[in-house]
PDB file of N, CA and C in Angstrom:
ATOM      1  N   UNK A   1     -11.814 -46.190  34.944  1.00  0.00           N
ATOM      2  CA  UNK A   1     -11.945 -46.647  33.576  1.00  0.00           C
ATOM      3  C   UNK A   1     -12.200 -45.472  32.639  1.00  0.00           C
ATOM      4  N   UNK A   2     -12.935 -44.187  33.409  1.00  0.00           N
ATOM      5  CA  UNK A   2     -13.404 -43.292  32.435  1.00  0.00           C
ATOM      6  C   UNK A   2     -11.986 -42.635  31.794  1.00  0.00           C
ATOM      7  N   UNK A   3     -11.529 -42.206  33.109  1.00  0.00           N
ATOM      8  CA  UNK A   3      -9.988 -41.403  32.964  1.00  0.00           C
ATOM      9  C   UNK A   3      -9.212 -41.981  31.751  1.00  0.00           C
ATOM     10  N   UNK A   4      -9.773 -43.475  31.691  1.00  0.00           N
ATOM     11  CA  UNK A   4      -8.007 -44.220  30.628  1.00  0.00           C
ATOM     12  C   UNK A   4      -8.690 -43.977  29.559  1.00  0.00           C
ATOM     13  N   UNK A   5     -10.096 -44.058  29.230  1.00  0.00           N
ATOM     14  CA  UNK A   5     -10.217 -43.666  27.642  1.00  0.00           C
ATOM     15  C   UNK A   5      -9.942 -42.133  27.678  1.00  0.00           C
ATOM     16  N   UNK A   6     -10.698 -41.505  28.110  1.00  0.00           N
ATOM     17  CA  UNK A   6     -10.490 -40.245  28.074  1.00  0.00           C
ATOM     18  C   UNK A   6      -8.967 -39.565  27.415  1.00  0.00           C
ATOM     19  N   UNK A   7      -7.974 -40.801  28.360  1.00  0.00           N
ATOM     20  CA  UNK A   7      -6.592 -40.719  27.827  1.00  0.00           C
ATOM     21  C   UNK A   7      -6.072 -41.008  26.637  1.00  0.00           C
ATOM     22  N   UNK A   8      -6.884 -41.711  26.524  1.00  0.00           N
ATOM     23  CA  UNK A   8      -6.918 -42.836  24.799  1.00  0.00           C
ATOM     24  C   UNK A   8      -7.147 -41.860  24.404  1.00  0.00           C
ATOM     25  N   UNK A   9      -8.287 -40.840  24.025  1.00  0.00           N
ATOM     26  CA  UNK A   9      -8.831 -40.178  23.065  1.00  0.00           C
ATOM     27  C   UNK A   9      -7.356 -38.631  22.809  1.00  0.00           C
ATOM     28  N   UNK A  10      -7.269 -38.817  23.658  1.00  0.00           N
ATOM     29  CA  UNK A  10      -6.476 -37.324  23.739  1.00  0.00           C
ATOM     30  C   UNK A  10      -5.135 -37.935  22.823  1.00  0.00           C
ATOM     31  N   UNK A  11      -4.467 -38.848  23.230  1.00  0.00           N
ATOM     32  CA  UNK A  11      -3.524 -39.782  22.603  1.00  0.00           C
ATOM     33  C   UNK A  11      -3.635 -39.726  21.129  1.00  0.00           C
ATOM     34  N   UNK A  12      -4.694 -40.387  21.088  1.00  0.00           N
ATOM     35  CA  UNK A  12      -5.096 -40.724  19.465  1.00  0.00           C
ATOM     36  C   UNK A  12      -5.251 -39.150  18.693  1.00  0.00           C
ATOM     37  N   UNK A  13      -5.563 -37.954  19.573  1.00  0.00           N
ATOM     38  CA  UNK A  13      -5.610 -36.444  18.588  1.00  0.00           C
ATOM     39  C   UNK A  13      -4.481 -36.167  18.601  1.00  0.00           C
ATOM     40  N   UNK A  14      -3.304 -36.465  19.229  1.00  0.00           N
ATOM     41  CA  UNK A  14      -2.240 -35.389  18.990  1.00  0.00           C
ATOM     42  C   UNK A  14      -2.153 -35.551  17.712  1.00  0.00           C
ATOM     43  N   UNK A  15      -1.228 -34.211  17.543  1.00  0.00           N
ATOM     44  CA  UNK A  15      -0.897 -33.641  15.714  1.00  0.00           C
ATOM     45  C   UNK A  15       1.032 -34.861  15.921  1.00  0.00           C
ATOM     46  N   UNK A  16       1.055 -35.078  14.886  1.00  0.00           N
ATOM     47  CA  UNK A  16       2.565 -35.604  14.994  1.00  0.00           C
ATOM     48  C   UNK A  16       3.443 -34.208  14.770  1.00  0.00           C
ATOM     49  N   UNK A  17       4.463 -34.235  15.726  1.00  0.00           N
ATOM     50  CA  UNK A  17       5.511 -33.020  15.541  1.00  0.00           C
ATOM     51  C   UNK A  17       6.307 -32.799  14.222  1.00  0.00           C
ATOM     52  N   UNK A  18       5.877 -31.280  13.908  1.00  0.00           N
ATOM     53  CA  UNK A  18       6.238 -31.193  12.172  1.00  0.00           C
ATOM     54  C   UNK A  18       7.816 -31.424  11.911  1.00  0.00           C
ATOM     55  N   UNK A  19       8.101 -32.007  10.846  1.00  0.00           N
ATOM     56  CA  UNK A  19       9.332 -32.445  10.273  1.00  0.00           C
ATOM     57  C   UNK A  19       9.950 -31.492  10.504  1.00  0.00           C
ATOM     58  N   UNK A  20      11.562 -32.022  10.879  1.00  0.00           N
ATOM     59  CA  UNK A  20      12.707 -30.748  11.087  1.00  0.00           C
ATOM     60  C   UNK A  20      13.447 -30.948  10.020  1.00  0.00           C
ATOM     61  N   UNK A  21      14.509 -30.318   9.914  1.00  0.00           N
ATOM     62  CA  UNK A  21      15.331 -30.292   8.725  1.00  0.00           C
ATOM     63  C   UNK A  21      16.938 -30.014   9.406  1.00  0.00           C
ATOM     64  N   UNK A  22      18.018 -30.323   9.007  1.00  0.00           N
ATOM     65  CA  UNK A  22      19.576 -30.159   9.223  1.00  0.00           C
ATOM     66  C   UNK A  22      20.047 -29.196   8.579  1.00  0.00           C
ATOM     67  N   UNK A  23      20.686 -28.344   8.702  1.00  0.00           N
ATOM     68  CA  UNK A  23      21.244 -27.375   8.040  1.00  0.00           C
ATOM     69  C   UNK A  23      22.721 -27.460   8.825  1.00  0.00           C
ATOM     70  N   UNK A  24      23.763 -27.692   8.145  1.00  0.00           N
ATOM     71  CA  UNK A  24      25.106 -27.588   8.055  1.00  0.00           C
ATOM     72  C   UNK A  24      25.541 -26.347   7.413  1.00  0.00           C
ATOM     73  N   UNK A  25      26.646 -25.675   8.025  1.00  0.00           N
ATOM     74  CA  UNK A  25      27.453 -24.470   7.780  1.00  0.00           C
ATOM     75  C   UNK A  25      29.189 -24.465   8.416  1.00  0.00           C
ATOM     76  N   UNK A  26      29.762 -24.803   6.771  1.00  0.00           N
ATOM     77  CA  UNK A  26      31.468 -23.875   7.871  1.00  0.00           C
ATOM     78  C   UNK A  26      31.386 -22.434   8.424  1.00  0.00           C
ATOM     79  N   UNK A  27      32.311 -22.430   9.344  1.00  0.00           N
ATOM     80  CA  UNK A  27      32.752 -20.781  10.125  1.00  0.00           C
ATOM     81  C   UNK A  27      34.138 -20.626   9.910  1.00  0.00           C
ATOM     82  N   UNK A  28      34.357 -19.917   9.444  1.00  0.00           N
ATOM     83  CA  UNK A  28      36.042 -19.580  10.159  1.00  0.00           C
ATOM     84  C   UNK A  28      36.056 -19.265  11.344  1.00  0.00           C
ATOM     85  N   UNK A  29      36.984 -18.774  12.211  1.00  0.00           N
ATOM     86  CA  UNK A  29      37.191 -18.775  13.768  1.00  0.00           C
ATOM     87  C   UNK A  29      36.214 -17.251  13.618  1.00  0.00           C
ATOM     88  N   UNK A  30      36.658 -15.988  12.837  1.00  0.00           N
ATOM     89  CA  UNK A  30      36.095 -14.791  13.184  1.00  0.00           C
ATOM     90  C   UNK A  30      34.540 -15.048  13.120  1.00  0.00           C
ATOM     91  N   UNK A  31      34.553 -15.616  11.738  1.00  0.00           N
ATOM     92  CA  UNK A  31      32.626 -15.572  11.593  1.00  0.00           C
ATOM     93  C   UNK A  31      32.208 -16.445  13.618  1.00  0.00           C
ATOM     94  N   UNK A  32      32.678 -17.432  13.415  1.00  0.00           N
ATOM     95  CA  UNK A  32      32.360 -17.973  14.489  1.00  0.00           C
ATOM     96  C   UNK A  32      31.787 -16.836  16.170  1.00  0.00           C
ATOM     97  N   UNK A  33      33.426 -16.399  16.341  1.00  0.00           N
ATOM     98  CA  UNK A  33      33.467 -15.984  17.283  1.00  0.00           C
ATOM     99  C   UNK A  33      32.183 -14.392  17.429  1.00  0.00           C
ATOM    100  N   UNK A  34      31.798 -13.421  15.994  1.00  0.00           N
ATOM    101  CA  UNK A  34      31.265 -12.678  15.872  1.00  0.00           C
ATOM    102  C   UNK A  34      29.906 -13.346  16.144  1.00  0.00           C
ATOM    103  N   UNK A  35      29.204 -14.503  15.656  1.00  0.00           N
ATOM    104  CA  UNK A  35      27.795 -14.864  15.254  1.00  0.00           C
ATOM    105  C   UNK A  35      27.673 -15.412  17.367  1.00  0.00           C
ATOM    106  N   UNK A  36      28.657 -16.059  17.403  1.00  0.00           N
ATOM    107  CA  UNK A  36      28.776 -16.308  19.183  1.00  0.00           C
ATOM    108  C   UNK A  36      28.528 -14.923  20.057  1.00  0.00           C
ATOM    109  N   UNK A  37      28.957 -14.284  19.681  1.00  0.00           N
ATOM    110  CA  UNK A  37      29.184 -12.645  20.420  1.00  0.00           C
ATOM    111  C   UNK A  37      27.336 -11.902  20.499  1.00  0.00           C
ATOM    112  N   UNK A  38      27.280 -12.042  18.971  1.00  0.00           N
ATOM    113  CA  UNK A  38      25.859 -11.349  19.028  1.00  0.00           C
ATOM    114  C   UNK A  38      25.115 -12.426  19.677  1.00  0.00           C
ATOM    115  N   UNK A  39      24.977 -13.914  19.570  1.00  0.00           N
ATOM    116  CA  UNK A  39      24.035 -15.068  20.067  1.00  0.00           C
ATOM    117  C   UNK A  39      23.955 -14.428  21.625  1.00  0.00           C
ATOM    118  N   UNK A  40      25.050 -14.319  22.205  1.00  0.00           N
ATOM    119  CA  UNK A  40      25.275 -14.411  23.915  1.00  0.00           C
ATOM    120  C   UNK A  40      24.885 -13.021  24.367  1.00  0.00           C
ATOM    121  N   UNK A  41      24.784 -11.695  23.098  1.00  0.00           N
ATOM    122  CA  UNK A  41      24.459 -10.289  23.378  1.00  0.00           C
ATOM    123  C   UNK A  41      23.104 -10.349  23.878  1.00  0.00           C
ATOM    124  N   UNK A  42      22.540 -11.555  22.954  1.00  0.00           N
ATOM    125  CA  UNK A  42      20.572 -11.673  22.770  1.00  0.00           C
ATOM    126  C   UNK A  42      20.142 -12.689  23.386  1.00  0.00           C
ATOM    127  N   UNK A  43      20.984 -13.491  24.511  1.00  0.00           N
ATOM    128  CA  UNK A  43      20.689 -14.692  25.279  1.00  0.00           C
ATOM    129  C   UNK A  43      20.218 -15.417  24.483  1.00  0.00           C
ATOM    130  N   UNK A  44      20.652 -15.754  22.911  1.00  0.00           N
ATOM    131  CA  UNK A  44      20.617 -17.122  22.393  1.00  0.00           C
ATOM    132  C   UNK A  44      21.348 -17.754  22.485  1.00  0.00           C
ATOM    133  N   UNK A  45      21.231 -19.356  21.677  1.00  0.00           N
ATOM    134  CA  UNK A  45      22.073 -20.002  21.348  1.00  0.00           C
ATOM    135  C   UNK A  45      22.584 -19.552  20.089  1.00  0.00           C
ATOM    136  N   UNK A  46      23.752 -19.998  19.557  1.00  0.00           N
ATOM    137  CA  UNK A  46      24.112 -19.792  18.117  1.00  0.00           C
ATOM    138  C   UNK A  46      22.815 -20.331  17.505  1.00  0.00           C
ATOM    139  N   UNK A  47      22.753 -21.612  17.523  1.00  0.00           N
ATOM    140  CA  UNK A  47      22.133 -22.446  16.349  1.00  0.00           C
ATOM    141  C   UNK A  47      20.495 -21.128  16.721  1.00  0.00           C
ATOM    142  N   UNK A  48      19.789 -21.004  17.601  1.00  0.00           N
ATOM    143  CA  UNK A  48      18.903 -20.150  17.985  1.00  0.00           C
ATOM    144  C   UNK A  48      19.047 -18.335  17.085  1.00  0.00           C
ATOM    145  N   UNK A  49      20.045 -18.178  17.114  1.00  0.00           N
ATOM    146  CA  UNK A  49      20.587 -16.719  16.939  1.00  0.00           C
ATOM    147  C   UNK A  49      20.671 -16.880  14.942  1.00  0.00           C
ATOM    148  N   UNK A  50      21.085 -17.758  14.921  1.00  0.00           N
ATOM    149  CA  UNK A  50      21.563 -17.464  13.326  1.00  0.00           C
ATOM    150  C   UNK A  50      19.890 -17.701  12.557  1.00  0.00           C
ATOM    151  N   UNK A  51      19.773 -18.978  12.924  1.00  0.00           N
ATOM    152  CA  UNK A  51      18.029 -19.526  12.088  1.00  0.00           C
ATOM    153  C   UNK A  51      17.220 -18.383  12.383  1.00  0.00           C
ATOM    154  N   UNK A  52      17.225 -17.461  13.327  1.00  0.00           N
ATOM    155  CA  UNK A  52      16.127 -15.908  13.373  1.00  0.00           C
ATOM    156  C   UNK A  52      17.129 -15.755  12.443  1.00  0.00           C
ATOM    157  N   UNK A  53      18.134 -14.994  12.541  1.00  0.00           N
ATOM    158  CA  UNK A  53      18.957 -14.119  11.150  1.00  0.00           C
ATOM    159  C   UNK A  53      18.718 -14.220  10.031  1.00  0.00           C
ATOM    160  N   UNK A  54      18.724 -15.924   9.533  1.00  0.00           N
ATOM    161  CA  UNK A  54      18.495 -15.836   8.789  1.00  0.00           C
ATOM    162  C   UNK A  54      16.894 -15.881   7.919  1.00  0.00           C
ATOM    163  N   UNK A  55      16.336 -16.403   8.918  1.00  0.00           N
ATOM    164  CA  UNK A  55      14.472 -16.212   8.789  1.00  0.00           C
ATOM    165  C   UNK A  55      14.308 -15.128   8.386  1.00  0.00           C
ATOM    166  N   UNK A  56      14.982 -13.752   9.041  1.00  0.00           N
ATOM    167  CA  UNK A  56      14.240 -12.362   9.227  1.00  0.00           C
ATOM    168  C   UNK A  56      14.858 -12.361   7.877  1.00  0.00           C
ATOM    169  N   UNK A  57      15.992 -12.650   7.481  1.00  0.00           N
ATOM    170  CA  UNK A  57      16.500 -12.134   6.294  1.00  0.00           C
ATOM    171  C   UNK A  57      16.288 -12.513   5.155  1.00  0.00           C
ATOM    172  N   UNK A  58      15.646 -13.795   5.019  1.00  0.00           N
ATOM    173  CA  UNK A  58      15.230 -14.123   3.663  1.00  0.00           C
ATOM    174  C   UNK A  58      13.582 -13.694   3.823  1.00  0.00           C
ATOM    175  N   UNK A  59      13.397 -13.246   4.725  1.00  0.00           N
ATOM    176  CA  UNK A  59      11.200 -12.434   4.726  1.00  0.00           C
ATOM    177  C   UNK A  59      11.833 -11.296   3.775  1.00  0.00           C
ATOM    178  N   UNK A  60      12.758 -10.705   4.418  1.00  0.00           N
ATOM    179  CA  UNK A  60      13.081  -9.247   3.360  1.00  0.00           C
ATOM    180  C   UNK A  60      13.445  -9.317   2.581  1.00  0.00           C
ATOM    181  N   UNK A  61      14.257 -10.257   1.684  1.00  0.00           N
ATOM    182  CA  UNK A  61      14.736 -10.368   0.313  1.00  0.00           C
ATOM    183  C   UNK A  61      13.734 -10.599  -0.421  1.00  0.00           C
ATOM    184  N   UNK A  62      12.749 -11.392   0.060  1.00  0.00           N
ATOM    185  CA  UNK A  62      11.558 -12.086  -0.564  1.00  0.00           C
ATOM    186  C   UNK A  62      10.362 -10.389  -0.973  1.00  0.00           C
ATOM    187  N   UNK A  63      10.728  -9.731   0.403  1.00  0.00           N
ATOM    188  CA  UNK A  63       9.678  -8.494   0.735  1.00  0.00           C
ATOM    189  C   UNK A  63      10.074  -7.605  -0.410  1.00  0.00           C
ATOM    190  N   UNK A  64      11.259  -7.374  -0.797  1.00  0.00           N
ATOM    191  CA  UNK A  64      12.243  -6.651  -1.543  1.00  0.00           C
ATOM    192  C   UNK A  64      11.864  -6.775  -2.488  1.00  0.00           C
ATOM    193  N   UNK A  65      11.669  -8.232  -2.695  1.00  0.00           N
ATOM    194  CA  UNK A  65      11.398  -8.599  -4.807  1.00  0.00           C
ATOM    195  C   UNK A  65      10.498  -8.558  -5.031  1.00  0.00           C
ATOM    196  N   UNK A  66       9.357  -8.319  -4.421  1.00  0.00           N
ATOM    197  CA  UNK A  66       7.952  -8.724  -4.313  1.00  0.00           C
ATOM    198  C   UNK A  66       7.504  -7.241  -4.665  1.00  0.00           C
ATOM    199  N   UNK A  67       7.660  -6.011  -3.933  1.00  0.00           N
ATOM    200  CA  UNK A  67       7.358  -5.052  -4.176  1.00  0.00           C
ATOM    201  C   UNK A  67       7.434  -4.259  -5.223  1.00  0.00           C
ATOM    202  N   UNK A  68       7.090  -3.544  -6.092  1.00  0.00           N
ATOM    203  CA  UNK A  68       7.767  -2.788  -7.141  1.00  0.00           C
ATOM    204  C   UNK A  68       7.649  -1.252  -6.430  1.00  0.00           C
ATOM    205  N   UNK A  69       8.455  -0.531  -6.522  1.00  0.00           N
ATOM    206  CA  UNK A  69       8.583   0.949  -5.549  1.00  0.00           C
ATOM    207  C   UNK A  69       8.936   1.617  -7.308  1.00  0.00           C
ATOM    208  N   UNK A  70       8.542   2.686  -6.999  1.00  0.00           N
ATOM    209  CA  UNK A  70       8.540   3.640  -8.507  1.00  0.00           C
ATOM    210  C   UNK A  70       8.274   5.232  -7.854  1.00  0.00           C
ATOM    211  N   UNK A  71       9.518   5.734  -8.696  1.00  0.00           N
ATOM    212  CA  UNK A  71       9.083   7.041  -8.710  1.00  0.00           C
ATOM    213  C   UNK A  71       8.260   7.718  -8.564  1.00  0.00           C
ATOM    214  N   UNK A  72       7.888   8.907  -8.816  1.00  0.00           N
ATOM    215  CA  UNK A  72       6.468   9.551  -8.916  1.00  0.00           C
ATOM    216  C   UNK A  72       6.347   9.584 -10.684  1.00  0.00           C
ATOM    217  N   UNK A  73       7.293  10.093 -11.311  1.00  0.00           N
ATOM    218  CA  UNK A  73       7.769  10.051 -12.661  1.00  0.00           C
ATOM    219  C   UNK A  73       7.367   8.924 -13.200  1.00  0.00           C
ATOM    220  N   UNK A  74       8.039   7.359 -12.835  1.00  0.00           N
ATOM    221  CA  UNK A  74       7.744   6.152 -12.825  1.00  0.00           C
ATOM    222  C   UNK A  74       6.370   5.597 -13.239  1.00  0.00           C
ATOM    223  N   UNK A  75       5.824   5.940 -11.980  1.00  0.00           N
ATOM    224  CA  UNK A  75       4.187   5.738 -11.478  1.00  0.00           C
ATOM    225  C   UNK A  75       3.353   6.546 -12.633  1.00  0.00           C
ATOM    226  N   UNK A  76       3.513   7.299 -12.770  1.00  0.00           N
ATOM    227  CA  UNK A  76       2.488   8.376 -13.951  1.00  0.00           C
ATOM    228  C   UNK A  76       3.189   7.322 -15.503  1.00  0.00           C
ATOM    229  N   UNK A  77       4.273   7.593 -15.667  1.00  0.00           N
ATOM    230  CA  UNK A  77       4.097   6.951 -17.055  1.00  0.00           C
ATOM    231  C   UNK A  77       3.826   5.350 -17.009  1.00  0.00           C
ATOM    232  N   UNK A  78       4.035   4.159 -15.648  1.00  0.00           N
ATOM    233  CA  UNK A  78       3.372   2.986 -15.709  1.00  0.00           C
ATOM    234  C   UNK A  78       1.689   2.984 -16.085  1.00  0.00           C
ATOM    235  N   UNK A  79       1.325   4.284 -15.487  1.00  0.00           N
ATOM    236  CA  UNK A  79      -0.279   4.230 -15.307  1.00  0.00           C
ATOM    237  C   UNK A  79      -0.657   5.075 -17.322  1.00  0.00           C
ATOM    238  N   UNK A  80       0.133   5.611 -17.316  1.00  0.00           N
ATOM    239  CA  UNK A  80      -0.320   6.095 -18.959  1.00  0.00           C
ATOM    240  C   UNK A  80      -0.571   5.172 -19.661  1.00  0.00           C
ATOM    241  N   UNK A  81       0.762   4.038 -19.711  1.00  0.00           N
ATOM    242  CA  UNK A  81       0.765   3.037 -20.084  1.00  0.00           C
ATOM    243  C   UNK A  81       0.006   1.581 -20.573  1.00  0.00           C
ATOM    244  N   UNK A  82      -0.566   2.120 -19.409  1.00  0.00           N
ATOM    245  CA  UNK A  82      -1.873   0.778 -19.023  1.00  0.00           C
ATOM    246  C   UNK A  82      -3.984   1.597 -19.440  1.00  0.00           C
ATOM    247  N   UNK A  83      -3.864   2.887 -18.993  1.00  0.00           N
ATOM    248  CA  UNK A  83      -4.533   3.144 -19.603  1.00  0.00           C
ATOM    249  C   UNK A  83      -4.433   3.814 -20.626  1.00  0.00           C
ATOM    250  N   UNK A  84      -3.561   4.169 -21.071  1.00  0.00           N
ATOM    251  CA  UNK A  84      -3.945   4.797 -22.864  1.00  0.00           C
ATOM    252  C   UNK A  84      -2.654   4.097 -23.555  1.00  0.00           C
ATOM    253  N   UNK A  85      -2.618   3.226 -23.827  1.00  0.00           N
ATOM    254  CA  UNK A  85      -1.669   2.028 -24.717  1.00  0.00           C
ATOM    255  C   UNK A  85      -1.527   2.209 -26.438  1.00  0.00           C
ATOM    256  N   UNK A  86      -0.118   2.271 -26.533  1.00  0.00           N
ATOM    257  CA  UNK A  86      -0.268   2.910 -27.834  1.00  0.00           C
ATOM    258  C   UNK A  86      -0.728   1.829 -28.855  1.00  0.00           C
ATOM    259  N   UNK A  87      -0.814   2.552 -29.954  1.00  0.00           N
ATOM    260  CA  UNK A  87      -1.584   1.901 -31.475  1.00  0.00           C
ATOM    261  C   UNK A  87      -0.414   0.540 -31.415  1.00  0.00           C
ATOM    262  N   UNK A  88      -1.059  -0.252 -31.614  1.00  0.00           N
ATOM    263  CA  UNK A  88      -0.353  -1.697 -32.304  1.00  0.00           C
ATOM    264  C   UNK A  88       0.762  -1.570 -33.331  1.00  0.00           C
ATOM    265  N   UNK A  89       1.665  -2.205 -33.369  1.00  0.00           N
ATOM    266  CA  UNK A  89       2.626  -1.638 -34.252  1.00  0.00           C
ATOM    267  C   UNK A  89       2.539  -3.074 -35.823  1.00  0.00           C
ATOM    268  N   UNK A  90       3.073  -2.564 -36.777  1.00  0.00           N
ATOM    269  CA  UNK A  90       2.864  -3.314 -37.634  1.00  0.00           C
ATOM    270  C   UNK A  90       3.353  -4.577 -37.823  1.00  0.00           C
ATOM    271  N   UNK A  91       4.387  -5.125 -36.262  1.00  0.00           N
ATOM    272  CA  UNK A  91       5.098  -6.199 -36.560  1.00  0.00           C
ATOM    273  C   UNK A  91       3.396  -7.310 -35.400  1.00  0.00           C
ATOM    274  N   UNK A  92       3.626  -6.679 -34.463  1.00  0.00           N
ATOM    275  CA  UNK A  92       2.165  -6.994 -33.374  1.00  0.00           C
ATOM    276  C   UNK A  92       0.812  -7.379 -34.588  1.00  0.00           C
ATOM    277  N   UNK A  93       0.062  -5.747 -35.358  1.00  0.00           N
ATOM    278  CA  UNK A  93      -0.529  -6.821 -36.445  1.00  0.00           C
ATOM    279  C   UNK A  93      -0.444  -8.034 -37.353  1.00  0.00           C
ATOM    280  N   UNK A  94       0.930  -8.338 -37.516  1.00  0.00           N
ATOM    281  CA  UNK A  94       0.680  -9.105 -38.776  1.00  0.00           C
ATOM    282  C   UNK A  94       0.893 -10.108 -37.647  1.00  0.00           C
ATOM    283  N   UNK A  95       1.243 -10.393 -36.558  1.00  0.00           N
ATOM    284  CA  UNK A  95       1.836 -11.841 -35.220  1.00  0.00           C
ATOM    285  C   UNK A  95      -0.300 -12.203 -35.429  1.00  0.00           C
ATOM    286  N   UNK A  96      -0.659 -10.980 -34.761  1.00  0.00           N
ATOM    287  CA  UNK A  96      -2.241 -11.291 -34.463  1.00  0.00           C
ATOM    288  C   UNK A  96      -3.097 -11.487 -35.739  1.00  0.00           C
ATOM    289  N   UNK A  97      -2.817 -11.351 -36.910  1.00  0.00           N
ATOM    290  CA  UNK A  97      -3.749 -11.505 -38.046  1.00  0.00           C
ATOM    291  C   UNK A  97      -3.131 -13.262 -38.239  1.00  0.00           C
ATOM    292  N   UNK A  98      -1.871 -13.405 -38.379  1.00  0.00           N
ATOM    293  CA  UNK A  98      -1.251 -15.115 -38.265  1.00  0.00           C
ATOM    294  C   UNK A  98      -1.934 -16.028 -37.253  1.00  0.00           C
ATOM    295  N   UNK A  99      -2.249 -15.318 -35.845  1.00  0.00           N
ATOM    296  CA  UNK A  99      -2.722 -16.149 -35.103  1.00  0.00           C
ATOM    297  C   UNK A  99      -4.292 -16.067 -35.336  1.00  0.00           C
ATOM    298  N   UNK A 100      -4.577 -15.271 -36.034  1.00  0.00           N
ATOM    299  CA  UNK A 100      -6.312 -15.427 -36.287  1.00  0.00           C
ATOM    300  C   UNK A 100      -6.588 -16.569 -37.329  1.00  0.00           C
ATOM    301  N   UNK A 101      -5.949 -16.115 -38.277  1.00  0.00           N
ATOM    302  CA  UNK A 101      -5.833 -17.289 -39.346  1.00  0.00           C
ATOM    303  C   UNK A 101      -5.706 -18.388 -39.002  1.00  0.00           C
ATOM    304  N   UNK A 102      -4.708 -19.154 -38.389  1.00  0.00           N
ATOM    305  CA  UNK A 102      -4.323 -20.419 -37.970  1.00  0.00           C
ATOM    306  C   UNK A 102      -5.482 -20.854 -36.683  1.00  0.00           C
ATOM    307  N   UNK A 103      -5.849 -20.122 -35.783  1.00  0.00           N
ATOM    308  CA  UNK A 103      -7.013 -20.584 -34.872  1.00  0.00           C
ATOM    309  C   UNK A 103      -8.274 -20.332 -35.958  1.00  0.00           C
ATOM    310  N   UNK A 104      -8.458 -20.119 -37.150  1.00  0.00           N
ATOM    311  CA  UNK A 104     -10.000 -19.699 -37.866  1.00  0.00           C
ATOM    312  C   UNK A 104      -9.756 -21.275 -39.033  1.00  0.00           C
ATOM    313  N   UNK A 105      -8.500 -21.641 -38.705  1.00  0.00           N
ATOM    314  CA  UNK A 105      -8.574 -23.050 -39.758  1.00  0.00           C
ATOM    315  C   UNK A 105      -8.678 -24.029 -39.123  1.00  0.00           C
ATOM    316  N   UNK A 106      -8.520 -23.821 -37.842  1.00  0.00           N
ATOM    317  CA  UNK A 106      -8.794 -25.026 -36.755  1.00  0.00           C
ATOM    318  C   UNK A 106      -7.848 -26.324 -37.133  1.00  0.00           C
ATOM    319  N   UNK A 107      -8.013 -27.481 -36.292  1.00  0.00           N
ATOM    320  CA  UNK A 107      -7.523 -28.544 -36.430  1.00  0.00           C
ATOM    321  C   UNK A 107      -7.385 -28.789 -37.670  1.00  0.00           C
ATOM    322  N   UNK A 108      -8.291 -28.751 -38.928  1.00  0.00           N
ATOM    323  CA  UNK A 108      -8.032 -29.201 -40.024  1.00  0.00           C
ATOM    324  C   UNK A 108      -6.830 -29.088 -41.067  1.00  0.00           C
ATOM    325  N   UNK A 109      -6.692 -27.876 -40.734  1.00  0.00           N
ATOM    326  CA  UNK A 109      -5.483 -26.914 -41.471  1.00  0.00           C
ATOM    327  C   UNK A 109      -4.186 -27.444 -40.566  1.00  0.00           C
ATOM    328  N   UNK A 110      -4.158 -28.049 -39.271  1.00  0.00           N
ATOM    329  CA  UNK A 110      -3.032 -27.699 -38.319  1.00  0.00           C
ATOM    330  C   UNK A 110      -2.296 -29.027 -38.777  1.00  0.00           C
ATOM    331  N   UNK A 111      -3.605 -30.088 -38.822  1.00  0.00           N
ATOM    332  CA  UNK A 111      -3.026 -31.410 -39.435  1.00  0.00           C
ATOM    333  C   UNK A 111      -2.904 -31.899 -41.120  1.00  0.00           C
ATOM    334  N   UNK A 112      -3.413 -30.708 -41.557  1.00  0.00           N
ATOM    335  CA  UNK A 112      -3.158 -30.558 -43.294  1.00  0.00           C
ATOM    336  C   UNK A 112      -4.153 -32.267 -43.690  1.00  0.00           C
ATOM    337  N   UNK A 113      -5.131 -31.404 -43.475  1.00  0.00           N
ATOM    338  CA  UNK A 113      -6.381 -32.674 -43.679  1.00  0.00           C
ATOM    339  C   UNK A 113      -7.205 -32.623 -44.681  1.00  0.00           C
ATOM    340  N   UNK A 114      -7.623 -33.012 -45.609  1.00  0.00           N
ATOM    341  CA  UNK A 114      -8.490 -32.293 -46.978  1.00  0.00           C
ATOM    342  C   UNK A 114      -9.764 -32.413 -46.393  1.00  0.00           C
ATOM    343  N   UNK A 115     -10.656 -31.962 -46.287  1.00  0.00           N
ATOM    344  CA  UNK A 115     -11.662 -32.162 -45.921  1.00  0.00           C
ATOM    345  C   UNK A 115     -12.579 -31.206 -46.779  1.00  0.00           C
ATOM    346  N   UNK A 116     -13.020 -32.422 -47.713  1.00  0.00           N
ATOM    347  CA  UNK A 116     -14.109 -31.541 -49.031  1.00  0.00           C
ATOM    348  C   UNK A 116     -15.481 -31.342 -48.949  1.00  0.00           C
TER     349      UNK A 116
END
């Protein structure tokens, strides 16, 4: 009797097996026969051989965009940039003196409210 709950309990924890997904692809005969060639080089299957290919290959596109790589040239004037930032220019003042104004009139002004 102990054994069958015991069994019960183990039953009742499994995780349910995570959702799969279908992925459909045409080949022409060459793509075919090339993606077959390397699968059978690496004792995969195709369907095995391509889903790594393409796994590994979208980590690096992703790795690619993600990074910013810069010169040495690059790097010195990004970093000037950020710490010594030039003077505000006169189109930047008058954007930030508009947005001071309009947040310093608050709601009242936004909904054109008389409020005496």
């Amino acid at each position: 009797m102990r054994q069958t709950a015991q069994a019960g309990l183990r039953q009742s924890r499994r995780v349910a097996p995570a959702k799969t997904y279908r992925f459909d692809a045409r080949l022409n005969e060459e793509q075919k026969l090339l993606i077959q060639r390397a699968a059978d080089l690496e004792g995969r299957t195709m369907t095995d051989f391509v889903l790594h290919s393409a796994e590994a290959a979208a980590e690096r596109a992703i790795e690619n965009r993600a990074m910013l790589v810069l010169t040495a040239r690059e790097t010195e004037a990004f970093a000037d940039a950020i710490l010594k930032p030039p003077a505000p220019g006169p189109i930047l003042r008058r954007a930030a003196r508009e947005y001071r104004e309009k947040i310093a009139c608050g709601d009242a002004c936004h909904l054109n409210l008389n409020i005496g």
